[in-house]
Protein backbone atom coordinates (compact mmCIF):
# COMPACT_ATOMS: atom_id res chain seq x y z
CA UNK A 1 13.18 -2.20 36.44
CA UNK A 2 11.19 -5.37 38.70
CA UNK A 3 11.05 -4.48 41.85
CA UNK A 4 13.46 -6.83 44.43
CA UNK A 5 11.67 -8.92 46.80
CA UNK A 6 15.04 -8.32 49.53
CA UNK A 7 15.57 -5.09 50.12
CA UNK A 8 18.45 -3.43 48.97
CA UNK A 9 18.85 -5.38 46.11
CA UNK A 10 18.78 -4.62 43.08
CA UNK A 11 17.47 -7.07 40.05
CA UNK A 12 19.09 -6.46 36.66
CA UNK A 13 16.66 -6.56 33.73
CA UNK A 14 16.52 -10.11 31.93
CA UNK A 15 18.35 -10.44 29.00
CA UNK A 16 16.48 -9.85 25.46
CA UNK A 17 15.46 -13.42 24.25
CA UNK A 18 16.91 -13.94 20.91
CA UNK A 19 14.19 -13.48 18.16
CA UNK A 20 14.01 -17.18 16.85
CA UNK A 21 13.82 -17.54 12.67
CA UNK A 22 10.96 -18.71 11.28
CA UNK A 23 10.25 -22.27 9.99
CA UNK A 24 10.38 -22.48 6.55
CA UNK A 25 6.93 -23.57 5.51
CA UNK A 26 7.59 -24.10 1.67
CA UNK A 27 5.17 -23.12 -0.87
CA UNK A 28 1.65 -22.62 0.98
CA UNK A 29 -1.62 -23.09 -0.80
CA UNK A 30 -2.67 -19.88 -0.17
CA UNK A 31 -3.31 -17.13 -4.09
CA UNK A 32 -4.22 -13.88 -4.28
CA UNK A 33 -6.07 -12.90 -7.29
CA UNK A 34 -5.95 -9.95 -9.28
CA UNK A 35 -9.51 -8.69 -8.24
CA UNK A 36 -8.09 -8.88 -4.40
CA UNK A 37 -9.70 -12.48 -3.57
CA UNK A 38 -7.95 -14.68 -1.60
CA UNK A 39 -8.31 -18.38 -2.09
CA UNK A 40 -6.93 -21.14 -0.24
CA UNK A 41 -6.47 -24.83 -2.34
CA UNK A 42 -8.86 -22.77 -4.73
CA UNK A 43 -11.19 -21.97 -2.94
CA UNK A 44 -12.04 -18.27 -1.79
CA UNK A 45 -11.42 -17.48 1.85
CA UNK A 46 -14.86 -15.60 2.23
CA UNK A 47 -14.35 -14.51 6.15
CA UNK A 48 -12.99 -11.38 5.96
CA UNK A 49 -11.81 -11.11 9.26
CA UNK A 50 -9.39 -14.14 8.50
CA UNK A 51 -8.10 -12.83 5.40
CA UNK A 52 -7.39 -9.22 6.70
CA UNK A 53 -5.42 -10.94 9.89
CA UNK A 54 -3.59 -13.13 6.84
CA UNK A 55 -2.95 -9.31 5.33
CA UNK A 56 -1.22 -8.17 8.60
CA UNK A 57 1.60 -11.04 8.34
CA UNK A 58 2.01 -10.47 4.45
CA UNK A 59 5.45 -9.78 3.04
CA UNK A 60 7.68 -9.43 -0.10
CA UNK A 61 11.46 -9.97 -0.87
CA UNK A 62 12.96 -10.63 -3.84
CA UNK A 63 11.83 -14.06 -4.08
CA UNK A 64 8.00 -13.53 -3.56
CA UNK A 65 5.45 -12.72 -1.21
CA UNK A 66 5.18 -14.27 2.20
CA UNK A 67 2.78 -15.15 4.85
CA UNK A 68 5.06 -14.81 7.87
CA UNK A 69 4.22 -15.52 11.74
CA UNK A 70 7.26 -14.99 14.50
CA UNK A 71 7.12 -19.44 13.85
CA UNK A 72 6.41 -19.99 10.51
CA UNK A 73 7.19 -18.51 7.27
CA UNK A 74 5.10 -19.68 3.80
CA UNK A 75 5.35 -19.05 0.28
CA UNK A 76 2.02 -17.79 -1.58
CA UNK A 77 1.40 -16.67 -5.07
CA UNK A 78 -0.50 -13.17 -5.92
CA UNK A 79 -1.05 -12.76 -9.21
CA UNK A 80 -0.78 -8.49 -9.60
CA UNK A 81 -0.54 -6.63 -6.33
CA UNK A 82 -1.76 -7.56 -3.07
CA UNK A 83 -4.13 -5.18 -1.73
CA UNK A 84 -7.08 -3.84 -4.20
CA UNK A 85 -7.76 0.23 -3.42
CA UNK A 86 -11.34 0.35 -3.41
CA UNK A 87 -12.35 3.96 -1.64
CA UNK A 88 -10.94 7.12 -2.45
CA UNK A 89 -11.11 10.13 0.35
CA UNK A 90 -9.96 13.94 -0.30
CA UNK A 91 -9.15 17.00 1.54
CA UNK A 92 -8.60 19.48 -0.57
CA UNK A 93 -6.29 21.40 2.09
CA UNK A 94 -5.47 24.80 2.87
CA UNK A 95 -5.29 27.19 -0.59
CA UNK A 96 -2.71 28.46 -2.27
CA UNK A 97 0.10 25.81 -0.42
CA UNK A 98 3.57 25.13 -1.72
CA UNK A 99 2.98 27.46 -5.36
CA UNK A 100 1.26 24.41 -7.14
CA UNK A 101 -0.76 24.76 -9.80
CA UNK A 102 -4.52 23.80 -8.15
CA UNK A 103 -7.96 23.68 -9.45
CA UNK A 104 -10.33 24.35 -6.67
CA UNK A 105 -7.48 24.92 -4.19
CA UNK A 106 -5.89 21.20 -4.17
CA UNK A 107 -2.96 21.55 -5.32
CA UNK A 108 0.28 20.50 -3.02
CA UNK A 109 -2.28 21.29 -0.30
CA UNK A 110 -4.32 18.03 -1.21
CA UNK A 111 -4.17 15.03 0.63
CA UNK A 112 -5.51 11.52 -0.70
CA UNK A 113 -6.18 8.64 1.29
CA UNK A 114 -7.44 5.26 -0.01
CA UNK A 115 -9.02 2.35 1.86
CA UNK A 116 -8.12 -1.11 0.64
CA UNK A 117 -10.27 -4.17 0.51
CA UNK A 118 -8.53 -5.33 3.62
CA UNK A 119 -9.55 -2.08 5.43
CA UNK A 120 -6.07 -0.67 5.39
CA UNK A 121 -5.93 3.32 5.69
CA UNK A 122 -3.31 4.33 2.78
CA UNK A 123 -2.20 8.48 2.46
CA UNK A 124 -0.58 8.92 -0.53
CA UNK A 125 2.77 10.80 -0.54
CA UNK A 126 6.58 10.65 -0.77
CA UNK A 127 6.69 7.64 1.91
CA UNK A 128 3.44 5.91 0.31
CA UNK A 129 3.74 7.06 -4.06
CA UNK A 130 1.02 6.38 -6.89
CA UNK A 131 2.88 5.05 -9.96
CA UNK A 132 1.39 4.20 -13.48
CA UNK A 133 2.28 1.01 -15.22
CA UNK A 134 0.62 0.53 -19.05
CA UNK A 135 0.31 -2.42 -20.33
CA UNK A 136 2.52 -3.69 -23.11
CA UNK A 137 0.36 -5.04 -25.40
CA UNK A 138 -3.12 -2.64 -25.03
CA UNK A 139 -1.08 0.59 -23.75
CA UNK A 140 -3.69 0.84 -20.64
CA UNK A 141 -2.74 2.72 -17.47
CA UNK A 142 -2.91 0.60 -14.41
CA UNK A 143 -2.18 2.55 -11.14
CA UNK A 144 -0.76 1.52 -8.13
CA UNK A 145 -0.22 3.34 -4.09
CA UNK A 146 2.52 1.90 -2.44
CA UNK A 147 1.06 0.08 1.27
CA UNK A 148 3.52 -0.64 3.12
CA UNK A 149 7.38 -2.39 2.99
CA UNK A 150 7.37 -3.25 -1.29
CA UNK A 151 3.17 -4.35 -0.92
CA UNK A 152 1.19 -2.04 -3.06
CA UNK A 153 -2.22 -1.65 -3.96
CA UNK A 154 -4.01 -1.78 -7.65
CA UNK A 155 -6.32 0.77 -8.14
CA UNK A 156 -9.28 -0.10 -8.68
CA UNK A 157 -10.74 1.57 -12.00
CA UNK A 158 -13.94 3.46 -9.91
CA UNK A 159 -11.10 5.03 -7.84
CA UNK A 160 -8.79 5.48 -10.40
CA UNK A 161 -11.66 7.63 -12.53
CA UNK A 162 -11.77 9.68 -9.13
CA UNK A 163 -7.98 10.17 -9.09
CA UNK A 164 -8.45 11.64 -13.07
CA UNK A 165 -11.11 13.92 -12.50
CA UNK A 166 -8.83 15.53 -9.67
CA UNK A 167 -5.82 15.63 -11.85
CA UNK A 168 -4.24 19.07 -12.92
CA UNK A 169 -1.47 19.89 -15.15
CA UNK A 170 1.91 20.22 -14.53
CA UNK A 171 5.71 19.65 -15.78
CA UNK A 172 7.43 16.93 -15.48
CA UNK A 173 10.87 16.33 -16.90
CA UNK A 174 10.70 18.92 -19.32
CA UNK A 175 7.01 17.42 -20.17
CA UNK A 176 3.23 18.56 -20.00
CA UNK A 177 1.36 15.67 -17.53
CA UNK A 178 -1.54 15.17 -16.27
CA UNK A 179 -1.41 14.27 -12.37
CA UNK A 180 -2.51 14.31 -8.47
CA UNK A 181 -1.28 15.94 -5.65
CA UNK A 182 -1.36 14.68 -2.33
CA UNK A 183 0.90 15.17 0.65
CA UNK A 184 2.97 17.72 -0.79
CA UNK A 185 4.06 15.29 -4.09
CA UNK A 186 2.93 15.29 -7.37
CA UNK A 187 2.37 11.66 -9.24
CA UNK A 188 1.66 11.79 -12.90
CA UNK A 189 -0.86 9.96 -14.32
CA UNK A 190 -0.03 10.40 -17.64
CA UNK A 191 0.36 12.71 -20.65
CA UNK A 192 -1.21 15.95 -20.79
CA UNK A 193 -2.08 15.20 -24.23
CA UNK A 194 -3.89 11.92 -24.11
């Protein structure tokens, strides 16, 4: 509460300001490509600084991804995901946590966190999950962590590799997968027999 400048009166607190909507922008010239390179009229933002300030005001609805400021509100096209995980760190965690199956004392215990190529700090998990998607045509796994609000990450395939050689077996669904565990979930990567 602001302190009165008479004595013995007392100042209510101002009113909340009504949050005003965004302008609609329209369709900016702004594409994220599958690799994680932004470009702007086609060609690529190189400061990085700029591009992971652009990352902060990213969002995604149902019609698209936005670039959204509290006064304006733009349209861009990404052509896979977002964000591109590029860094993989583990903690193995305490041993013999939550009964899952671990080798080297993972297990439910394990925690993964991945760094994106805008420096965001990702921990995957039941808030944050790692999901598989194969391509239609060639059958090839192409993972993906969940950011933040619908934006997820690829991973990339260095960090993917990572995430396989950590993978243990376990049941899913009545079937034998192959998958991680990190903050007390298990994502499959795939089948056991692959």
């Amino acid at each position: 509460m602001r302190e009165s400048p008479i004595p013995g009166l007392a100042l209510a607190p101002a009113p909340p300001r009504p949050r005003r909507a965004p302008v609609l922008c329209g369709d900016l010239s702004i594409r994220i490509a599958r690799d994680g390179t932004w470009y702007y009229q086609g060609s690529p933002i190189r400061r990085k600084e700029l591009v992971c300030l652009f990352a902060t005001c990213l969002k995604r609805d149902r019609e698209g991804y936005w670039i959204e400021t509290p006064a304006e509100r733009g349209r861009i096209e990404v052509e896979d995901a977002p964000f591109v995980a590029v860094e993989l760190y583990w903690s193995k965690g305490p041993c013999g946590q939550g009964g899952a199956p671990a080798a080297g004392c993972g297990g439910a215990g394990q925690v993964l966190t991945f760094r994106t190529n805008v420096d965001e700090m990702v921990t995957a998990g039941p808030a944050n999950p790692i999901r598989v998607a194969r391509d239609v045509v060639t059958c090839q796994p192409t993972p993906y962590v969940m950011v933040r609000d619908g934006l997820e990450a690829r991973i990339s395939r260095a960090v993917y590799y990572e995430l396989v050689a950590l993978a243990v077996p376990h049941i899913v669904h009545g079937e034998r997968v192959l998958g991680v565990w990190s903050g007390g979930a298990f994502f499959p990567l795939g089948s056991a027999e692959e």
